[in-house]
N, C-alpha and C. Protein backbone atom coordinates (compact mmCIF):
# COMPACT_ATOMS: atom_id res chain seq x y z
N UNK A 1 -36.38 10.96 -45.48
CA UNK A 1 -35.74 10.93 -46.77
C UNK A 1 -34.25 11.16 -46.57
N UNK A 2 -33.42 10.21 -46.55
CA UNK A 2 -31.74 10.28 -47.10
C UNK A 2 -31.49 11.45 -48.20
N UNK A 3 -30.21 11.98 -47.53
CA UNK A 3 -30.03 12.99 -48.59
C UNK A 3 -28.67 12.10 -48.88
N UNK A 4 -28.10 12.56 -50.48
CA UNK A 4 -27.25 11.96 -51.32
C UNK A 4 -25.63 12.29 -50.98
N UNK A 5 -24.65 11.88 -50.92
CA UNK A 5 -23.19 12.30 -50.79
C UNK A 5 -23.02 12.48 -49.46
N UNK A 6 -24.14 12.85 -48.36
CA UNK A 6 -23.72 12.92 -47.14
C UNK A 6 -24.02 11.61 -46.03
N UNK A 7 -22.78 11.99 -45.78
CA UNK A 7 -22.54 9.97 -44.86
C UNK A 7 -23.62 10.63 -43.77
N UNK A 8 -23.84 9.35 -43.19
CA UNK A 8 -24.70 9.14 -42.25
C UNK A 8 -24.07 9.25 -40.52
N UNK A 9 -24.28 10.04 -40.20
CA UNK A 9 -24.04 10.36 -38.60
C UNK A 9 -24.65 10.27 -37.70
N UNK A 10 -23.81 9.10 -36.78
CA UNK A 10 -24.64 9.23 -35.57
C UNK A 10 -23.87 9.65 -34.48
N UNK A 11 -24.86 10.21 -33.19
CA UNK A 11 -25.04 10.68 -32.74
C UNK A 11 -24.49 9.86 -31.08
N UNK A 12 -23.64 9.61 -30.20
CA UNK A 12 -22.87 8.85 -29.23
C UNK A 12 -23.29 9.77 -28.04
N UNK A 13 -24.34 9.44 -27.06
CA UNK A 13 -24.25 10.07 -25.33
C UNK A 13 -23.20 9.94 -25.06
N UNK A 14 -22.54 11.27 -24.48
CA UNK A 14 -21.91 11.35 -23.48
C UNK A 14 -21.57 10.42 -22.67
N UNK A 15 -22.25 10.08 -22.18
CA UNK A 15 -22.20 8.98 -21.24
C UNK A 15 -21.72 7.54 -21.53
N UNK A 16 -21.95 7.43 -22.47
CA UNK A 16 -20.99 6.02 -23.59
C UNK A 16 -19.79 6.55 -24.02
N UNK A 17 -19.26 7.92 -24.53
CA UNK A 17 -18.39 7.97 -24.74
C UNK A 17 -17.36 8.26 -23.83
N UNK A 18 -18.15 8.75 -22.51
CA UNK A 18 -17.04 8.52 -21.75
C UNK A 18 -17.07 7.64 -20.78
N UNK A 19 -17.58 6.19 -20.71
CA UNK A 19 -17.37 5.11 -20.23
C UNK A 19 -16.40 4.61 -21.40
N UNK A 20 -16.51 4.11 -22.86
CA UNK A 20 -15.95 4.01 -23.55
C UNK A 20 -14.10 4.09 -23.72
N UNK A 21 -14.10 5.63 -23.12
CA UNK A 21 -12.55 6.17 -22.86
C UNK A 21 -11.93 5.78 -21.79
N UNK A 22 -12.94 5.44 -20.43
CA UNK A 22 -12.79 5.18 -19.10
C UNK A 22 -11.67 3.53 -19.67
N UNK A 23 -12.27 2.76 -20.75
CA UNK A 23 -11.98 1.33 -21.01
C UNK A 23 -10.95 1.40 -21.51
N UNK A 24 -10.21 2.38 -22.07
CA UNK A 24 -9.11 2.46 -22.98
C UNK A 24 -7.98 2.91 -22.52
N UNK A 25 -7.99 2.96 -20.85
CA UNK A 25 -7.08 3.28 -19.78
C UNK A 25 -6.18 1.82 -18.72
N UNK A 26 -5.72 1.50 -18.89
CA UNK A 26 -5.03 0.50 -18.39
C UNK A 26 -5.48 0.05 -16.87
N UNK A 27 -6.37 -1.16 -16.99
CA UNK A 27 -7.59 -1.12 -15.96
C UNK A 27 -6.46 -1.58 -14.56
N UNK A 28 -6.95 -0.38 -13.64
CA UNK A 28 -6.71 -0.75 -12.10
C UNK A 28 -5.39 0.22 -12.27
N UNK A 29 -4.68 1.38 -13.29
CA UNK A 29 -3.88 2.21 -13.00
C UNK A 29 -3.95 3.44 -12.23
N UNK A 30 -5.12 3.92 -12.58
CA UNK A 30 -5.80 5.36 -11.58
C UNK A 30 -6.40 5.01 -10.43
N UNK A 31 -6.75 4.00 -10.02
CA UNK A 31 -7.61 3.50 -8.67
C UNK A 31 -6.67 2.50 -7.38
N UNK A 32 -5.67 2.07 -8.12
CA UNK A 32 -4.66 1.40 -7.25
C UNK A 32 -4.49 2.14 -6.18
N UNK A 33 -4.83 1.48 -5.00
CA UNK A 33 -4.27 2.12 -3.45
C UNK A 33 -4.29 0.73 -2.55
N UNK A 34 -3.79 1.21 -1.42
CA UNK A 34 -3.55 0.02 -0.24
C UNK A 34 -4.79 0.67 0.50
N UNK A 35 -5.35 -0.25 0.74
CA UNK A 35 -6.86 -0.35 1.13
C UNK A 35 -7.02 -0.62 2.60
N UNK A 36 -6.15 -1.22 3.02
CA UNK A 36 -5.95 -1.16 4.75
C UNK A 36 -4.97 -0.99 4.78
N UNK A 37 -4.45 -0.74 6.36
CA UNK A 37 -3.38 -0.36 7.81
C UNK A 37 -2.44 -1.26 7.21
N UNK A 38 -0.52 -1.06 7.22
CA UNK A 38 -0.04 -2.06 7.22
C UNK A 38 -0.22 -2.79 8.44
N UNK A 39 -0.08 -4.09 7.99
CA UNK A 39 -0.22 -5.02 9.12
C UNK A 39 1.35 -5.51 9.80
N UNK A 40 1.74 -5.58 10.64
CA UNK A 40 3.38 -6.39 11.19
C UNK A 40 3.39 -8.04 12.12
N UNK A 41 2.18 -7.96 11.78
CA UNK A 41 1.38 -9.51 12.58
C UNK A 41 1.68 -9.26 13.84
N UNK A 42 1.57 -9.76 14.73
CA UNK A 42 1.23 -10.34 16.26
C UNK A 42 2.61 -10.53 16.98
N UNK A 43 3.22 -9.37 17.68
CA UNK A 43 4.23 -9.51 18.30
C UNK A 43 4.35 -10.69 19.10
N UNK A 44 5.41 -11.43 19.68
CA UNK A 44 5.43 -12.48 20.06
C UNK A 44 4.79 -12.16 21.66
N UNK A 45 5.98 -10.72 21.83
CA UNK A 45 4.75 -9.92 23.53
C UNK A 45 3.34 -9.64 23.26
N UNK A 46 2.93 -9.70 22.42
CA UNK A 46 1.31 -9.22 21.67
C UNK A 46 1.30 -7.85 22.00
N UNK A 47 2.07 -7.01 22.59
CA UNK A 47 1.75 -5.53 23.08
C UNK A 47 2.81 -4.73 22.00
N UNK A 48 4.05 -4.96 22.02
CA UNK A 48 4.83 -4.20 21.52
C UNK A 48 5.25 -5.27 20.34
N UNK A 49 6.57 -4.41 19.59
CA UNK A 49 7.72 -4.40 18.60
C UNK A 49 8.89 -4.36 19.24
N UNK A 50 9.79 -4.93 18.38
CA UNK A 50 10.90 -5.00 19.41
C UNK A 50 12.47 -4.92 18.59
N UNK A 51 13.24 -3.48 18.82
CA UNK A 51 14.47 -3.21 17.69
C UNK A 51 15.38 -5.00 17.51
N UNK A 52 15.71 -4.49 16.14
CA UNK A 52 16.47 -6.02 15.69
C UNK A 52 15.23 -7.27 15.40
N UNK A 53 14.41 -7.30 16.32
CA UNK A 53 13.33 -8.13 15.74
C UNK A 53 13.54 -8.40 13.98
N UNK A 54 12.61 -9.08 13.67
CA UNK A 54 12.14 -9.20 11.94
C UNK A 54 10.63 -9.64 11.96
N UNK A 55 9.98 -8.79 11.27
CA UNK A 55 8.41 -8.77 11.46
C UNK A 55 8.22 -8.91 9.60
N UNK A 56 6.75 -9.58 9.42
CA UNK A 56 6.33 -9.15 7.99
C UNK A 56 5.82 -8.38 8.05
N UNK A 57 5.95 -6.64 7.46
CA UNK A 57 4.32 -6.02 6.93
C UNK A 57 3.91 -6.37 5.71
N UNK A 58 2.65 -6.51 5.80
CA UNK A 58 1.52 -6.77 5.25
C UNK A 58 0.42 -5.67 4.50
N UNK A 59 0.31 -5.41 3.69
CA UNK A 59 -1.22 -4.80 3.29
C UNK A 59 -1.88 -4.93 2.16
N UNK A 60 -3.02 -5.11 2.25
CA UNK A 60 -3.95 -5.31 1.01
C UNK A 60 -4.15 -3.64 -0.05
N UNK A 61 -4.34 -4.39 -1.16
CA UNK A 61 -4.31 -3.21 -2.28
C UNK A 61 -5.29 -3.58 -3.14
N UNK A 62 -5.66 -2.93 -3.82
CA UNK A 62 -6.90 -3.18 -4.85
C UNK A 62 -6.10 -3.01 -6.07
N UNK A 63 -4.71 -3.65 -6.15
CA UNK A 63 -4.47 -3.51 -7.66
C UNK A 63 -3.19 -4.24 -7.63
N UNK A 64 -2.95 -4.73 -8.87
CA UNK A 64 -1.41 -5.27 -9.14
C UNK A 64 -0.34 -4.13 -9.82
N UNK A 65 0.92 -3.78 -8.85
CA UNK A 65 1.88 -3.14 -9.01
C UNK A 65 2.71 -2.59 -7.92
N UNK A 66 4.07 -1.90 -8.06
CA UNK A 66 4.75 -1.79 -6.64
C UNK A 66 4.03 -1.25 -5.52
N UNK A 67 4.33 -1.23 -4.19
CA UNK A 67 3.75 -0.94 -3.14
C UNK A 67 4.77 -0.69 -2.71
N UNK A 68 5.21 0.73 -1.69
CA UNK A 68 5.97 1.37 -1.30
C UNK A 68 5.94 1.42 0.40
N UNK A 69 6.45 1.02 1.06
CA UNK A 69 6.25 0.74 2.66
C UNK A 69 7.23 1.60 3.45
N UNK A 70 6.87 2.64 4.40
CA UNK A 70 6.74 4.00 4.65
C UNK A 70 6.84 3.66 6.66
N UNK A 71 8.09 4.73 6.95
CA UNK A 71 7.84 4.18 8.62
C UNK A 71 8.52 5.47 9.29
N UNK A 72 7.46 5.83 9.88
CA UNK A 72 7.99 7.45 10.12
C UNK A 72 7.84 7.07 12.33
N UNK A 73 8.49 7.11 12.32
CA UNK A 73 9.10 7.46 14.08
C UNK A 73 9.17 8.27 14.60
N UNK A 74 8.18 8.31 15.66
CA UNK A 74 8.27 9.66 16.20
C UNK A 74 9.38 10.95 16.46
N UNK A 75 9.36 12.16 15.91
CA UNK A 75 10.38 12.68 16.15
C UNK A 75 11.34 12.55 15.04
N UNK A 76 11.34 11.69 14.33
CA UNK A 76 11.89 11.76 13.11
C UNK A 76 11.48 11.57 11.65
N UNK A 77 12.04 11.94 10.99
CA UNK A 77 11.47 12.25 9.25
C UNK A 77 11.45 10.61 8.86
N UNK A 78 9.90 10.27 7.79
CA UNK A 78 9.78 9.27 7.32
C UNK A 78 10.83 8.72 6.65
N UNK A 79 11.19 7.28 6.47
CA UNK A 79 12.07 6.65 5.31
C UNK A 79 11.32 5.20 4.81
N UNK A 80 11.68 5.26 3.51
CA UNK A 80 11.44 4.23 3.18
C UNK A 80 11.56 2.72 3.67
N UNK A 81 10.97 1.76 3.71
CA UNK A 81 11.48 0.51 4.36
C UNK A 81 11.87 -0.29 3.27
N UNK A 82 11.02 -0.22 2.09
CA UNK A 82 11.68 -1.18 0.65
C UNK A 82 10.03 -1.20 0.22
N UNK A 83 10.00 -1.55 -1.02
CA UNK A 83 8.41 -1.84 -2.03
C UNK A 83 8.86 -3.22 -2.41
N UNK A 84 7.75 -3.75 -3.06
CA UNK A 84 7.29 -5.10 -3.46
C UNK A 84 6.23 -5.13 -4.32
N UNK A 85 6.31 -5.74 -4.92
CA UNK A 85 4.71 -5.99 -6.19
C UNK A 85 3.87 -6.98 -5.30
N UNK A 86 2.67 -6.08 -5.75
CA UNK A 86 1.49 -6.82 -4.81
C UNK A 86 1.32 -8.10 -5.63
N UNK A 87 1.36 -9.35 -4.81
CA UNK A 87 0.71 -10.61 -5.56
C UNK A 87 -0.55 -11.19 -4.91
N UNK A 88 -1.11 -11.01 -6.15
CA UNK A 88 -2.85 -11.14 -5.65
C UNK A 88 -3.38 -9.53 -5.27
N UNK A 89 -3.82 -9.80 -3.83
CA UNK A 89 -4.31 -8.21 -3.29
C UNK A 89 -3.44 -7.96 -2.01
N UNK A 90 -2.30 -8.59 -1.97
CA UNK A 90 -1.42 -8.41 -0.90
C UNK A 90 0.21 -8.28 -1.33
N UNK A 91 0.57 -7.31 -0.43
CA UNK A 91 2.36 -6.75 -0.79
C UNK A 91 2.45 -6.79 0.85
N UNK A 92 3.85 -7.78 0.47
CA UNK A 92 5.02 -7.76 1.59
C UNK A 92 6.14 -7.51 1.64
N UNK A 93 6.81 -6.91 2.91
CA UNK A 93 7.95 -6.77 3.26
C UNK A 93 8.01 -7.34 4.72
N UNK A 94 9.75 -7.68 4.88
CA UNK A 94 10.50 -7.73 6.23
C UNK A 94 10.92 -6.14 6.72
N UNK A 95 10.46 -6.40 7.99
CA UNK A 95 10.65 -5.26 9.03
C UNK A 95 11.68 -5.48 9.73
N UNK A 96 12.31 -4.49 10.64
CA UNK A 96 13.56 -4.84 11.38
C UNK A 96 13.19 -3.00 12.01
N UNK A 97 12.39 -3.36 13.08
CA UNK A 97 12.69 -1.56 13.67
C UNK A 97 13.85 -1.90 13.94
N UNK A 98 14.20 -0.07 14.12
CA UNK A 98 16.05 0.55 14.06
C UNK A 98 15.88 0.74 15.80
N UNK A 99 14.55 1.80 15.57
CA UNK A 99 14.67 2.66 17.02
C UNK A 99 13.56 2.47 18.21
N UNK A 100 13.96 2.57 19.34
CA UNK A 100 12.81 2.39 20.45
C UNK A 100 12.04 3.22 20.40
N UNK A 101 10.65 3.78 19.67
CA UNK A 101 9.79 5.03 19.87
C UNK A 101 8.28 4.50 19.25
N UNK A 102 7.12 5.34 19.39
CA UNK A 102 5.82 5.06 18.43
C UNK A 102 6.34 5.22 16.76
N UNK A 103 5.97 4.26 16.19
CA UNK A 103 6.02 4.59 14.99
C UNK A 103 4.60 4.44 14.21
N UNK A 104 5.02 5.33 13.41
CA UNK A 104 4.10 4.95 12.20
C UNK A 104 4.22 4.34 10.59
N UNK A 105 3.17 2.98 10.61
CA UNK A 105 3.30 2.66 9.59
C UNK A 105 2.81 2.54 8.60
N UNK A 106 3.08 3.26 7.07
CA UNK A 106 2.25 3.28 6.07
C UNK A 106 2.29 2.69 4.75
N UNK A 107 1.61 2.66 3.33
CA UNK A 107 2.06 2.18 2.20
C UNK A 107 1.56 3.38 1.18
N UNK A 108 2.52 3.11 0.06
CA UNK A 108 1.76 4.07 -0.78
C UNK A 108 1.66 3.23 -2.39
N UNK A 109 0.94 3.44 -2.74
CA UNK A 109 0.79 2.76 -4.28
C UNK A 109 0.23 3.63 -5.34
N UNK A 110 0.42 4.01 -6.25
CA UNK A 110 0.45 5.14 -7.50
C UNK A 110 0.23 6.26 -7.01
N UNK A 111 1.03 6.70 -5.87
CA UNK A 111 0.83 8.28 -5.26
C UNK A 111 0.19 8.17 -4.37
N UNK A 112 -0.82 7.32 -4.04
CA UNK A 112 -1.77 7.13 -3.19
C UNK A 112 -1.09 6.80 -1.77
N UNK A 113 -1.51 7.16 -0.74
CA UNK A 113 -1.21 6.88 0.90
C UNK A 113 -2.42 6.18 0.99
N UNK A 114 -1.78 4.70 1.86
CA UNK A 114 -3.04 4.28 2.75
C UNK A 114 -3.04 4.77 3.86
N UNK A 115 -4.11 4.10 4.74
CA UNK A 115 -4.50 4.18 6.44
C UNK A 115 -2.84 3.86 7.34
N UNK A 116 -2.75 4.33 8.18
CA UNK A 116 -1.55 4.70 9.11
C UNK A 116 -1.78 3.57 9.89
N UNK A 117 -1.07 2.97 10.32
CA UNK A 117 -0.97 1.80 11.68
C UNK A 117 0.06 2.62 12.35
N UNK A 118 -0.11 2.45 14.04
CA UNK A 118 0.67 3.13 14.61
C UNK A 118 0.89 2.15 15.68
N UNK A 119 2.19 1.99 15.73
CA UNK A 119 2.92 0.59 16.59
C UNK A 119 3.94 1.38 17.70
N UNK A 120 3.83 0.50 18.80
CA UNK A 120 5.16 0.85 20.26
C UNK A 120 6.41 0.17 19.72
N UNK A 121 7.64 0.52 19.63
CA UNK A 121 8.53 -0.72 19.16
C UNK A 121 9.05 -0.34 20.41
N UNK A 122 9.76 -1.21 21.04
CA UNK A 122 10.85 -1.44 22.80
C UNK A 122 11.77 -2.10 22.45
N UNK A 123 12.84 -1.94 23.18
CA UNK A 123 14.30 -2.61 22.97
C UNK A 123 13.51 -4.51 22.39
N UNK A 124 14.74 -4.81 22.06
CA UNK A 124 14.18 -5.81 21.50
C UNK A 124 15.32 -7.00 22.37
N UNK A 125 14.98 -8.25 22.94
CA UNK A 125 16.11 -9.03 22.66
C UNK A 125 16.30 -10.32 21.74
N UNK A 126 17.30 -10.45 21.71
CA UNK A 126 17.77 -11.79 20.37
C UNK A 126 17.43 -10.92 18.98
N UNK A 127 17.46 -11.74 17.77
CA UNK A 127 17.50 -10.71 16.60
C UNK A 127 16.75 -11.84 15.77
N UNK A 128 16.44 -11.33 14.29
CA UNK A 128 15.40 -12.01 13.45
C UNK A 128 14.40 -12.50 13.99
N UNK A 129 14.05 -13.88 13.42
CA UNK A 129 12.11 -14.05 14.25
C UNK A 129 12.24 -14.56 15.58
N UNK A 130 13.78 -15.11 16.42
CA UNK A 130 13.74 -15.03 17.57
C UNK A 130 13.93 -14.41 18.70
N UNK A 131 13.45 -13.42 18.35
CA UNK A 131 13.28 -11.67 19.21
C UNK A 131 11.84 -11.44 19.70
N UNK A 132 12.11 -11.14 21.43
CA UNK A 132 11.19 -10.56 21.87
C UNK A 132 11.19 -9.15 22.29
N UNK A 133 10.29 -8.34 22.60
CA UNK A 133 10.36 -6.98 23.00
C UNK A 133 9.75 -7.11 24.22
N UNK A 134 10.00 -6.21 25.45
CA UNK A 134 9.79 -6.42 26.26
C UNK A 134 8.81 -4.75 27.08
């Protein structure tokens, strides 16, 4: 039996209401990360990197927005290399190691750090993509 003047209420699981809210969040803003290693492709020595060179890094992301590319050298404090908006599931930049040492290379996307690639860079000779390291 309906009672009179009082609206009718229902009753929403948990569980719908908060999938519901999950939808009303700007899809792929909280989950965006770089999902693999940057990549610098295939030295022309296949072993090393080489200073003055020009390399692409590469890495895949599970989301569209800037990607922040991260290169910390042994012995010295990380710096930025430059960001890029991922198009598609991939963000690039041009590389140019500075210094002869192991480096490490990373990305970060909404706070998030990906997986570390860790590269030899060696004197380099010639400069841009016609540079070898030796």
């Amino acid at each position: 039996m309906r009672q009179r003047g009082w609206p009718r209420v229902r009753i929403v699981p948990a569980a719908l209401l908060a999938a519901a809210t999950a939808m009303m969040v700007s899809p792929g803003s909280a989950t965006a990360v770089p999902v693999g290693k940057v990549d610098a492709g295939v030295p022309f020595s296949s072993v090393v990197y080489g200073t003055g060179c020009r390399y692409d890094l590469t890495v895949d992301v599970n989301s569209v927005g800037t990607v922040t590319f991260w290169e910390r050298p042994q012995g010295a404090p990380a710096r930025v290399l430059g960001s890029a908006e991922a198009d598609g599931a991939i963000a690039t930049i041009s590389w140019v190691p500075r210094r002869v040492a192991t480096t490490q290379l990373y990305a970060t996307q909404n706070g998030v750090t990906g997986p570390v690639a860790v590269l030899r860079v060696h004197q380099g000779y010639g400069s841009g993509w016609a540079c070898f390291a030796l």
